[in-house]
Structures are given as C-alpha cells and as structure tokens.
PDB file of N, CA and C in Angstrom:
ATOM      1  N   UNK A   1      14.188 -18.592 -48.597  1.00  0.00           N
ATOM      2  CA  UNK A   1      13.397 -17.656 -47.812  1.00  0.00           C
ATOM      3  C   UNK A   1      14.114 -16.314 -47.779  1.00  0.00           C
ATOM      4  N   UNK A   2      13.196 -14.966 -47.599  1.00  0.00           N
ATOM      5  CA  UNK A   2      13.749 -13.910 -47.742  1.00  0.00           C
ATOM      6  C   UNK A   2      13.978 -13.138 -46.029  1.00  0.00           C
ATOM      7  N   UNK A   3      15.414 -12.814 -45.935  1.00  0.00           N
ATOM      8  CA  UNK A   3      16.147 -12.285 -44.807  1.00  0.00           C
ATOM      9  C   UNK A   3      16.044 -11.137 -45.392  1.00  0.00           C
ATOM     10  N   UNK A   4      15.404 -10.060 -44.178  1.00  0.00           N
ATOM     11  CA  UNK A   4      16.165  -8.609 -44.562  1.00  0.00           C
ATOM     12  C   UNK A   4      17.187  -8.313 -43.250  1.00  0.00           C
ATOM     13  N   UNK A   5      18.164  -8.057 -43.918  1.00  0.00           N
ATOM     14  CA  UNK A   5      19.505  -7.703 -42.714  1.00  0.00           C
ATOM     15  C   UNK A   5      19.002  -6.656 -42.468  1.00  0.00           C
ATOM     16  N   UNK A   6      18.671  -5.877 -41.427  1.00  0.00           N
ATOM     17  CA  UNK A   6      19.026  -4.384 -40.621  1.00  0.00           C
ATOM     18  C   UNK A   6      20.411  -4.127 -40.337  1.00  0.00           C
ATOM     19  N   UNK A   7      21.117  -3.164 -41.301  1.00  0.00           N
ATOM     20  CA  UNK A   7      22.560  -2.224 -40.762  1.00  0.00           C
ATOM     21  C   UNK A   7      22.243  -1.747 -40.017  1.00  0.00           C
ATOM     22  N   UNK A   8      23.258  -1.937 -39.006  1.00  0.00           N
ATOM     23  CA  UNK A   8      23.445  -0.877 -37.658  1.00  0.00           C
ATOM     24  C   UNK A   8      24.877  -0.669 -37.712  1.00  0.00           C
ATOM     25  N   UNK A   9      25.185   0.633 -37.044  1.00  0.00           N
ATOM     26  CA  UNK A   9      26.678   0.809 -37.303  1.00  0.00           C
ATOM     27  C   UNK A   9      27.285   1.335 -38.455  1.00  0.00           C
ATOM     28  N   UNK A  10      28.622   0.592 -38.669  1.00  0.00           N
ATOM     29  CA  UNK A  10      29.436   1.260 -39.651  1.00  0.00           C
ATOM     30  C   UNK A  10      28.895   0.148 -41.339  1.00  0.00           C
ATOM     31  N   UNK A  11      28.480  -0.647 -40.419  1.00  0.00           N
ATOM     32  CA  UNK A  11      27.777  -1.523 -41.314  1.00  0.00           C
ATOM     33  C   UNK A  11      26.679  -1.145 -42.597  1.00  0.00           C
ATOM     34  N   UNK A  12      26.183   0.141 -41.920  1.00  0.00           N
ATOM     35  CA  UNK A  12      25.122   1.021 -42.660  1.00  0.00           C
ATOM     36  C   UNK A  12      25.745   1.230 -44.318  1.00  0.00           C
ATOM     37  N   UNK A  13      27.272   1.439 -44.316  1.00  0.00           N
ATOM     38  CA  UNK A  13      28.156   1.829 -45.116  1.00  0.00           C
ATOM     39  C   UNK A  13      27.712   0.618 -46.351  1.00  0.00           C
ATOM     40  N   UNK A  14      27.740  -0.554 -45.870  1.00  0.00           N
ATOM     41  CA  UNK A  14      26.796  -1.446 -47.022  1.00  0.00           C
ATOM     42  C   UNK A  14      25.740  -1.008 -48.301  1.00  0.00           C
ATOM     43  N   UNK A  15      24.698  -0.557 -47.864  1.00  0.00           N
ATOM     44  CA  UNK A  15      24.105   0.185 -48.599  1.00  0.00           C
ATOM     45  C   UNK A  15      23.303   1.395 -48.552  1.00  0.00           C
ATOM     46  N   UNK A  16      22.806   1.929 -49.347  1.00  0.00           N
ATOM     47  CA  UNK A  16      21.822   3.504 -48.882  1.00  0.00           C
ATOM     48  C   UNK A  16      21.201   2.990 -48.210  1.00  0.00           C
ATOM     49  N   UNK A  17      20.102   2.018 -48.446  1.00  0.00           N
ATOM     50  CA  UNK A  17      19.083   1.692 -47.478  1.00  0.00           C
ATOM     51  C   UNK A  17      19.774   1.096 -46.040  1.00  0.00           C
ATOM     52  N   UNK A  18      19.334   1.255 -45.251  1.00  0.00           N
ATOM     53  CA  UNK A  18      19.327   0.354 -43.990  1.00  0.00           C
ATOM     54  C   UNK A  18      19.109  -0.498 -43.636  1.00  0.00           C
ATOM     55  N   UNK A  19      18.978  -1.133 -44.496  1.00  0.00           N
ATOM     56  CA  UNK A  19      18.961  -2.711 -44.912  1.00  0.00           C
ATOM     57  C   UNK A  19      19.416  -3.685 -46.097  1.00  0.00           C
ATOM     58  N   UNK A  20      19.721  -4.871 -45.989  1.00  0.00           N
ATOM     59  CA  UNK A  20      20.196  -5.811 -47.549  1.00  0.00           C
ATOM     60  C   UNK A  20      19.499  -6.981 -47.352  1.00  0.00           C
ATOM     61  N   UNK A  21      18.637  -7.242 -48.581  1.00  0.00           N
ATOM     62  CA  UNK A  21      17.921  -8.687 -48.792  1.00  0.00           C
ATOM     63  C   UNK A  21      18.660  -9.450 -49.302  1.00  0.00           C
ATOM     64  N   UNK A  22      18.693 -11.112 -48.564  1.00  0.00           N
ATOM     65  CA  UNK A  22      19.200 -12.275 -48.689  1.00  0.00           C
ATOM     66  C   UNK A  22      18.051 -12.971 -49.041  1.00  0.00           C
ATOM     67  N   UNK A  23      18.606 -13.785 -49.569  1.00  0.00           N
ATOM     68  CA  UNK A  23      17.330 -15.091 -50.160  1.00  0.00           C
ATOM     69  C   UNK A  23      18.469 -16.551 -49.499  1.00  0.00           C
ATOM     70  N   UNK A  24      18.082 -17.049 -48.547  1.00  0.00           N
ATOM     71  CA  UNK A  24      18.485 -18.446 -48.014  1.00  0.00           C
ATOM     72  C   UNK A  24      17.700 -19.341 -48.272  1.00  0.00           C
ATOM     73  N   UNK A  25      18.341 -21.141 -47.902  1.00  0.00           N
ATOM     74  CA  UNK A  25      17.816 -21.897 -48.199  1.00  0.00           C
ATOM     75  C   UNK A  25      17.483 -21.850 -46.578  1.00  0.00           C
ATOM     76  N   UNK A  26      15.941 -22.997 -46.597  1.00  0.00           N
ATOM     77  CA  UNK A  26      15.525 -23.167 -45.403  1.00  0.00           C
ATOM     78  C   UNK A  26      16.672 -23.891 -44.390  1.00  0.00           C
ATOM     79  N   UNK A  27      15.803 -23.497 -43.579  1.00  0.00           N
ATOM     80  CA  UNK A  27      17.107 -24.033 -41.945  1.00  0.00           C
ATOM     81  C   UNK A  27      18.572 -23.241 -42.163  1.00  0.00           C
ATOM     82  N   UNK A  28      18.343 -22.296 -42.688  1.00  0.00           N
ATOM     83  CA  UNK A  28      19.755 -22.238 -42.596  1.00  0.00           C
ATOM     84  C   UNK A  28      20.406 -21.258 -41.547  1.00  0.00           C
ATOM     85  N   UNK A  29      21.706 -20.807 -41.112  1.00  0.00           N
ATOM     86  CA  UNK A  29      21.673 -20.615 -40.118  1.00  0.00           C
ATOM     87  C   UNK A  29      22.837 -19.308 -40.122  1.00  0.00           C
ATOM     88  N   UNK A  30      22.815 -18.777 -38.864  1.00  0.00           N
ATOM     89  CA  UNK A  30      23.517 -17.456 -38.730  1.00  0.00           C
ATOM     90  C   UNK A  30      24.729 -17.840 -39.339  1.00  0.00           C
ATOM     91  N   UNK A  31      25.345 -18.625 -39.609  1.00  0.00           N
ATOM     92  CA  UNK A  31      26.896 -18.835 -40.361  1.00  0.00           C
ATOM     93  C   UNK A  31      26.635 -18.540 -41.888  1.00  0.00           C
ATOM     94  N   UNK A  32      25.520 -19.161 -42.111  1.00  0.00           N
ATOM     95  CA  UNK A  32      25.052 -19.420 -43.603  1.00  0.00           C
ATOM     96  C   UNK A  32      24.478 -17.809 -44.058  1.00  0.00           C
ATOM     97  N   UNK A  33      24.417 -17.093 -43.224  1.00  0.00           N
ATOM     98  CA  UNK A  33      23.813 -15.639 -43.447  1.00  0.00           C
ATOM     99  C   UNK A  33      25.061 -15.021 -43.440  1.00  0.00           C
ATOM    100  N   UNK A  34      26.143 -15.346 -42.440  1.00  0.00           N
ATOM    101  CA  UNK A  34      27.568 -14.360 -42.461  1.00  0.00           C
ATOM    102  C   UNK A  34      28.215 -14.502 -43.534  1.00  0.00           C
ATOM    103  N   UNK A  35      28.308 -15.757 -44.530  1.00  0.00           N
ATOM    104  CA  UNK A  35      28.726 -16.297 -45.416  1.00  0.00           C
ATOM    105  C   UNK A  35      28.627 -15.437 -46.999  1.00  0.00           C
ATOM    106  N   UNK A  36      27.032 -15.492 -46.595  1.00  0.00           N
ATOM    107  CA  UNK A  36      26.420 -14.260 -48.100  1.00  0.00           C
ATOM    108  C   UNK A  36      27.056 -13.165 -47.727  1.00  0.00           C
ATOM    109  N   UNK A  37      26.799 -12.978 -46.501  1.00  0.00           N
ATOM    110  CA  UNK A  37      27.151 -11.282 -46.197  1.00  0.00           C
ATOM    111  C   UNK A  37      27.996 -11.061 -46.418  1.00  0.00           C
ATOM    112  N   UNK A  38      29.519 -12.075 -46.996  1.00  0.00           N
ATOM    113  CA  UNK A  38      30.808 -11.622 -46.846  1.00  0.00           C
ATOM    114  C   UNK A  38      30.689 -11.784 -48.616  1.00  0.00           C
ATOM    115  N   UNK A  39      30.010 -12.732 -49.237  1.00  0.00           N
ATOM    116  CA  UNK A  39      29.833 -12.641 -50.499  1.00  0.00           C
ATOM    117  C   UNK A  39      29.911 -11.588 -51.114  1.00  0.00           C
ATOM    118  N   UNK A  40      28.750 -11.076 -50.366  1.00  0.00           N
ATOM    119  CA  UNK A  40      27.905  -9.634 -50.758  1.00  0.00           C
ATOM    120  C   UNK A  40      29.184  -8.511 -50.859  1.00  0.00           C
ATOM    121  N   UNK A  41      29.724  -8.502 -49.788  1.00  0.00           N
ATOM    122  CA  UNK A  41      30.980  -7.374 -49.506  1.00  0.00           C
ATOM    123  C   UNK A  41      32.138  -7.726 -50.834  1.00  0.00           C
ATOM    124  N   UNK A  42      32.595  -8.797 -50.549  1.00  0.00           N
ATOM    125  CA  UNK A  42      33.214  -9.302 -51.827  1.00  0.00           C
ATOM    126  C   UNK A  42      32.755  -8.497 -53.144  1.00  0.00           C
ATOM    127  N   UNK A  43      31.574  -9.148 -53.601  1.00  0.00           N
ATOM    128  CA  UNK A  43      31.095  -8.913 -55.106  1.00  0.00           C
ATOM    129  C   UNK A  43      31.111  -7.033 -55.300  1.00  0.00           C
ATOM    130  N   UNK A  44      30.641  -6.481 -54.481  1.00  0.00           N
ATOM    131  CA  UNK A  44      30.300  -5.098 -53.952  1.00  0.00           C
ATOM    132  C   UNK A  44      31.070  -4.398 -53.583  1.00  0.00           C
ATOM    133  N   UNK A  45      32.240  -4.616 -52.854  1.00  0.00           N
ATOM    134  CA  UNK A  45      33.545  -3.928 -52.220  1.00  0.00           C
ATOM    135  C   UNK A  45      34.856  -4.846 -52.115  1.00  0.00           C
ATOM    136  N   UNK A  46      34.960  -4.788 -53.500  1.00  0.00           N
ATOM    137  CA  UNK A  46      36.300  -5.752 -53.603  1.00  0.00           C
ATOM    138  C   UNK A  46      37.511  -5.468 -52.933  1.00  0.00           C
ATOM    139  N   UNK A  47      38.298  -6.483 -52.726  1.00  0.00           N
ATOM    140  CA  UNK A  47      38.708  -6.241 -52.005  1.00  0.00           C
ATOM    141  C   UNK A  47      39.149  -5.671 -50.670  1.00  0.00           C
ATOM    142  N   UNK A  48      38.128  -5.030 -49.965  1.00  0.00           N
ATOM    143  CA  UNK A  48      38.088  -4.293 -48.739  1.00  0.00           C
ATOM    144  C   UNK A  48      38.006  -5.059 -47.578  1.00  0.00           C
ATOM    145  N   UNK A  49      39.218  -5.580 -47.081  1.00  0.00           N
ATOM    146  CA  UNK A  49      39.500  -6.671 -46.162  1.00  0.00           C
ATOM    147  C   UNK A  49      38.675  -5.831 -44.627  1.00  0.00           C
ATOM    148  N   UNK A  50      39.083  -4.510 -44.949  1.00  0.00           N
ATOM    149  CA  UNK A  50      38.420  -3.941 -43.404  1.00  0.00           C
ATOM    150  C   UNK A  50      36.561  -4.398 -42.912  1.00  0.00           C
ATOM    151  N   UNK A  51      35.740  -4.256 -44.335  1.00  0.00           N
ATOM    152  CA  UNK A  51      34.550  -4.641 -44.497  1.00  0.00           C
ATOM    153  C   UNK A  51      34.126  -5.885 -43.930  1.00  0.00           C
ATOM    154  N   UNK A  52      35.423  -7.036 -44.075  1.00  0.00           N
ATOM    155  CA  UNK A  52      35.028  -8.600 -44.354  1.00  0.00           C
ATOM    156  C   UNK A  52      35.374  -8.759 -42.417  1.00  0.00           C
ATOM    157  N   UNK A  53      36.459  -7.636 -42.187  1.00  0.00           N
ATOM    158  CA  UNK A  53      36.715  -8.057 -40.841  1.00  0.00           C
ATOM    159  C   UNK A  53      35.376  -7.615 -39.689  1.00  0.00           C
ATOM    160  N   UNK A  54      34.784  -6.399 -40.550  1.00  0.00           N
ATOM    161  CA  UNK A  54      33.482  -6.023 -40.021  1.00  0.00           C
ATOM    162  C   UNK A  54      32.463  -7.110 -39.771  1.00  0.00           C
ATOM    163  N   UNK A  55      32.284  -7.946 -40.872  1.00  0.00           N
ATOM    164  CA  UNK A  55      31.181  -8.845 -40.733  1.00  0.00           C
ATOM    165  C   UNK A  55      31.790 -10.096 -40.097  1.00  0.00           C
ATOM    166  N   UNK A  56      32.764 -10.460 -39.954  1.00  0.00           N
ATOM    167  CA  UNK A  56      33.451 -11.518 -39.134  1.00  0.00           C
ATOM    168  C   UNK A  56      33.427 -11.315 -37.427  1.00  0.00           C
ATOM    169  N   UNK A  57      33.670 -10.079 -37.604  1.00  0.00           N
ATOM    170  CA  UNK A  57      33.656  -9.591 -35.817  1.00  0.00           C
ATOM    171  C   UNK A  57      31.959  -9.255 -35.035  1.00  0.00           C
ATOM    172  N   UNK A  58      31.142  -9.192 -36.096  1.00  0.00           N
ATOM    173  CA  UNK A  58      29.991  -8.614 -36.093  1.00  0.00           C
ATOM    174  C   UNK A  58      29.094  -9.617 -35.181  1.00  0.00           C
ATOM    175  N   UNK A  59      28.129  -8.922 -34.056  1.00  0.00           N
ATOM    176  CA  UNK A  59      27.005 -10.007 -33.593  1.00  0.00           C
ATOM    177  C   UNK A  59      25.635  -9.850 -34.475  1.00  0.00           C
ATOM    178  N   UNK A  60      24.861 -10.822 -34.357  1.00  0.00           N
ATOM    179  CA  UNK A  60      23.330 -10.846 -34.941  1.00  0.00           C
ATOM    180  C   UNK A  60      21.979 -10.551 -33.233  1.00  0.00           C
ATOM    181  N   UNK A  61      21.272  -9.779 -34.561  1.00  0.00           N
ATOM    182  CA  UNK A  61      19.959  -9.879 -33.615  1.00  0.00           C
ATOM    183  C   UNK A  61      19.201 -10.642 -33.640  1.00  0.00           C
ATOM    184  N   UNK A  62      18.038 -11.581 -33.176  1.00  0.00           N
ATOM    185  CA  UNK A  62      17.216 -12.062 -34.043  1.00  0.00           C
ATOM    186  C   UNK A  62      15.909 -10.766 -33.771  1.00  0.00           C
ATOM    187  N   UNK A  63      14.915 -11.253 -34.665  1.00  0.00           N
ATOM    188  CA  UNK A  63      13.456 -10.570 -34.441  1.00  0.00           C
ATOM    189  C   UNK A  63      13.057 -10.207 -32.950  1.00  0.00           C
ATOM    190  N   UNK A  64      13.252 -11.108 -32.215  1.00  0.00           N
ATOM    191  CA  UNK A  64      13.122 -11.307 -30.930  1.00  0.00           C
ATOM    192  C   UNK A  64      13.744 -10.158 -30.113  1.00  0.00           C
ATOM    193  N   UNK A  65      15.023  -9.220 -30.944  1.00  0.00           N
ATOM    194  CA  UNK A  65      16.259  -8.674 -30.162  1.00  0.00           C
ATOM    195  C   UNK A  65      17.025  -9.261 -29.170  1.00  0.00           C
ATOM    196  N   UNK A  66      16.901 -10.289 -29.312  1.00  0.00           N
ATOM    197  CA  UNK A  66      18.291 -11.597 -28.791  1.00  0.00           C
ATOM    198  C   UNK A  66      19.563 -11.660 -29.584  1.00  0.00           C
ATOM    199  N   UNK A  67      20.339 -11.313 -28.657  1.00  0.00           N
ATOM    200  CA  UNK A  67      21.880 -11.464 -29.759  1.00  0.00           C
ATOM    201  C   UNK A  67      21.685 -13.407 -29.911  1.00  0.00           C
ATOM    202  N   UNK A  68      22.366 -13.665 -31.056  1.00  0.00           N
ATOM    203  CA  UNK A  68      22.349 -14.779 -30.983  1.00  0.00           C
ATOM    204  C   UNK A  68      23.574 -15.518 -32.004  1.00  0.00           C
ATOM    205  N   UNK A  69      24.094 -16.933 -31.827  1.00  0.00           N
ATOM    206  CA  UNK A  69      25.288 -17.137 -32.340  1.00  0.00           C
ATOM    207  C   UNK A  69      25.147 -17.880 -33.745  1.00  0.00           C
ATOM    208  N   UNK A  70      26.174 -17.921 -34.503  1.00  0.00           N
ATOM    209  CA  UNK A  70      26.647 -18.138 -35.315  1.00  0.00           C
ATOM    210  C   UNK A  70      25.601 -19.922 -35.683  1.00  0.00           C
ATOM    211  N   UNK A  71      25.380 -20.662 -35.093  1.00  0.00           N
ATOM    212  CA  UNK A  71      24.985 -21.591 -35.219  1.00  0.00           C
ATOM    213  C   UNK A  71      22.925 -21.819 -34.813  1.00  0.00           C
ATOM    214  N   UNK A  72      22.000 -20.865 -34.609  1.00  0.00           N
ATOM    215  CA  UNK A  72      21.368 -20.109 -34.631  1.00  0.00           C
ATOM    216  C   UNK A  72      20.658 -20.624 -35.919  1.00  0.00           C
ATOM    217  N   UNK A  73      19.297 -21.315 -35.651  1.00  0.00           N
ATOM    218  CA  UNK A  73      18.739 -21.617 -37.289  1.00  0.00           C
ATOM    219  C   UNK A  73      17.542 -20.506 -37.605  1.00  0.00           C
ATOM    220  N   UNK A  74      17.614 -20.263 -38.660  1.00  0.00           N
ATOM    221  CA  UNK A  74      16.584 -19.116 -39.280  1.00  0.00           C
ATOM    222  C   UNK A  74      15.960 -20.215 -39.929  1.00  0.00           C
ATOM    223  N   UNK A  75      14.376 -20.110 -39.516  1.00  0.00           N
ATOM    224  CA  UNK A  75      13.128 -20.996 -39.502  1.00  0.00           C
ATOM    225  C   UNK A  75      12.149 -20.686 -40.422  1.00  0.00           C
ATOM    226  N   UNK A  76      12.448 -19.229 -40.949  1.00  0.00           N
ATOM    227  CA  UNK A  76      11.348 -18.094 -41.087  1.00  0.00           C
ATOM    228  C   UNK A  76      11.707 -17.279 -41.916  1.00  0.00           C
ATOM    229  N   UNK A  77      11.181 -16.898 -42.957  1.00  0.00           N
ATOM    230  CA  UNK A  77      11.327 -15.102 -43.158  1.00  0.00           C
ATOM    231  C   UNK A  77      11.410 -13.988 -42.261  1.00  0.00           C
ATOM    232  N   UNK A  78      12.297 -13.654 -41.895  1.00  0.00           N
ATOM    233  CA  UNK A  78      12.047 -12.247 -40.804  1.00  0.00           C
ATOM    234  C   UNK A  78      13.329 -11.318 -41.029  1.00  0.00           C
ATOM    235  N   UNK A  79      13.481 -10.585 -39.935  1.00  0.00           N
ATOM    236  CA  UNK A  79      14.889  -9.522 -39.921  1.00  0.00           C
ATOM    237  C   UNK A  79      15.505  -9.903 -39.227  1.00  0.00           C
ATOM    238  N   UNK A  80      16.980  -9.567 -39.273  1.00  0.00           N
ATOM    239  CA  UNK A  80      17.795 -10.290 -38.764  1.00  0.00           C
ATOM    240  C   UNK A  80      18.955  -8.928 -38.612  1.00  0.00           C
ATOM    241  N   UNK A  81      19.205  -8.382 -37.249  1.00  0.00           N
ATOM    242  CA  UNK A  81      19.880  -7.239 -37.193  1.00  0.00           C
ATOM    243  C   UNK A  81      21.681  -7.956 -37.261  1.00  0.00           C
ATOM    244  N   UNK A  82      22.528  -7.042 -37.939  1.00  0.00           N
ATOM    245  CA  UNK A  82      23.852  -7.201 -37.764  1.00  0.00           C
ATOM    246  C   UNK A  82      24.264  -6.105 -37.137  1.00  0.00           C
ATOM    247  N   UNK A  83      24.940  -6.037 -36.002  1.00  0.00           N
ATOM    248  CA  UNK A  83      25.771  -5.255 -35.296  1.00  0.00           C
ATOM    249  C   UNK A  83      27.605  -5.345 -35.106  1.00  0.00           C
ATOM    250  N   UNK A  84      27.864  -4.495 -35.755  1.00  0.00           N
ATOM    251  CA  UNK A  84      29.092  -4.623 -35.440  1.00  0.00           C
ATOM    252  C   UNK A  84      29.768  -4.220 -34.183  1.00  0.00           C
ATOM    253  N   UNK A  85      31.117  -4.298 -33.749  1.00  0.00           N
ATOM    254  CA  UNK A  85      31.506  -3.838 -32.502  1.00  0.00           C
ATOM    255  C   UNK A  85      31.472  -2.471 -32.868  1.00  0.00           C
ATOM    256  N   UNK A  86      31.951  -1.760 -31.341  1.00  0.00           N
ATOM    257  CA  UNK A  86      31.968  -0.232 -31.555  1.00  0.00           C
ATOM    258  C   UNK A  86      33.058  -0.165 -31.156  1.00  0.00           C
ATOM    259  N   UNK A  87      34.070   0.834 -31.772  1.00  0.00           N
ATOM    260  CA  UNK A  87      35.468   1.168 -30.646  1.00  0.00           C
ATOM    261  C   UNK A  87      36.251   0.093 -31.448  1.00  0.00           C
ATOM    262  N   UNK A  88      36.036  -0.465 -32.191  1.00  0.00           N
ATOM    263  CA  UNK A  88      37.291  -1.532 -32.437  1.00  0.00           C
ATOM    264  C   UNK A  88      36.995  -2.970 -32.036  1.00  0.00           C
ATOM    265  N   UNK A  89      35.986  -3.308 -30.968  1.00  0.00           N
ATOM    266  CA  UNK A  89      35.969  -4.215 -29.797  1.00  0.00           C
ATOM    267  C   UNK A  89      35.160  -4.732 -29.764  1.00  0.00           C
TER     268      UNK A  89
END
C-alpha cells in the first residue's frame, strides 16, 4: 500500500517536495515505516548519522492528526506526518 510521508521540519531537507512515497506491506506499522525511512536516508544520504538520528527521535501523525507510536498499524493508504523534535528535544 502507498504511504505518502508529509516532511515537517528539518525533515523537509529529505526531499524538494514535501513529501516521500513508501509502498508497505499491509498491516504494517509505524516501526515498519521508520525502518524505510531510515533506508531511504541511508540509500540517499549516506552516511549522515545526524539524518538517521532525525528519524529515530522523530514522532508520527496519523491522518487523524494524532501523534501516534511506533507500534501503530497502518490499515490503509493515507498520509502519515513525520515530525521531528525542535530545539534538539
């Protein structure tokens, strides 16, 4: 199923657009989305440990605008906001 991430933040730095499409398997879940996302940074910004600590520290939105955790099943095609901290924190 197709995820479009919404960048917010420094996160934007990902790509021009303000957003990055994932293709997941069904049920899968906010871990399984942080997982690509760190892929993604990987394949895309090698080596840039600061990036990987971005998406590690980072909360999710769902559609709903509910922060929501790591264990969190995506049911659906929809958007899925990543927010990183601000300030460091």
């Amino acid at each position: 199923m197709k995820i479009k991430l919404e960048l917010f933040g420094a996160s934007r730095d990902f790509s021009k657009k303000n957003y990055l499409e994932f293709n997941l398997k069904e049920k899968s879940s906010i871990k399984d989305l942080r997982n690509e996302i760190l892929n993604f940074v990987e394949d895309n910004f090698k080596g840039n440990d600061n990036y990987k600590k971005l998406v590690q520290s980072s909360a999710f939105c769902s559609e709903e605008n509910n922060i929501v955790g790591d264990d969190y099943k995506i049911t659906k095609e929809q958007n899925i906001g990543i927010i990183p901290p601000i300030g460091g924190g």
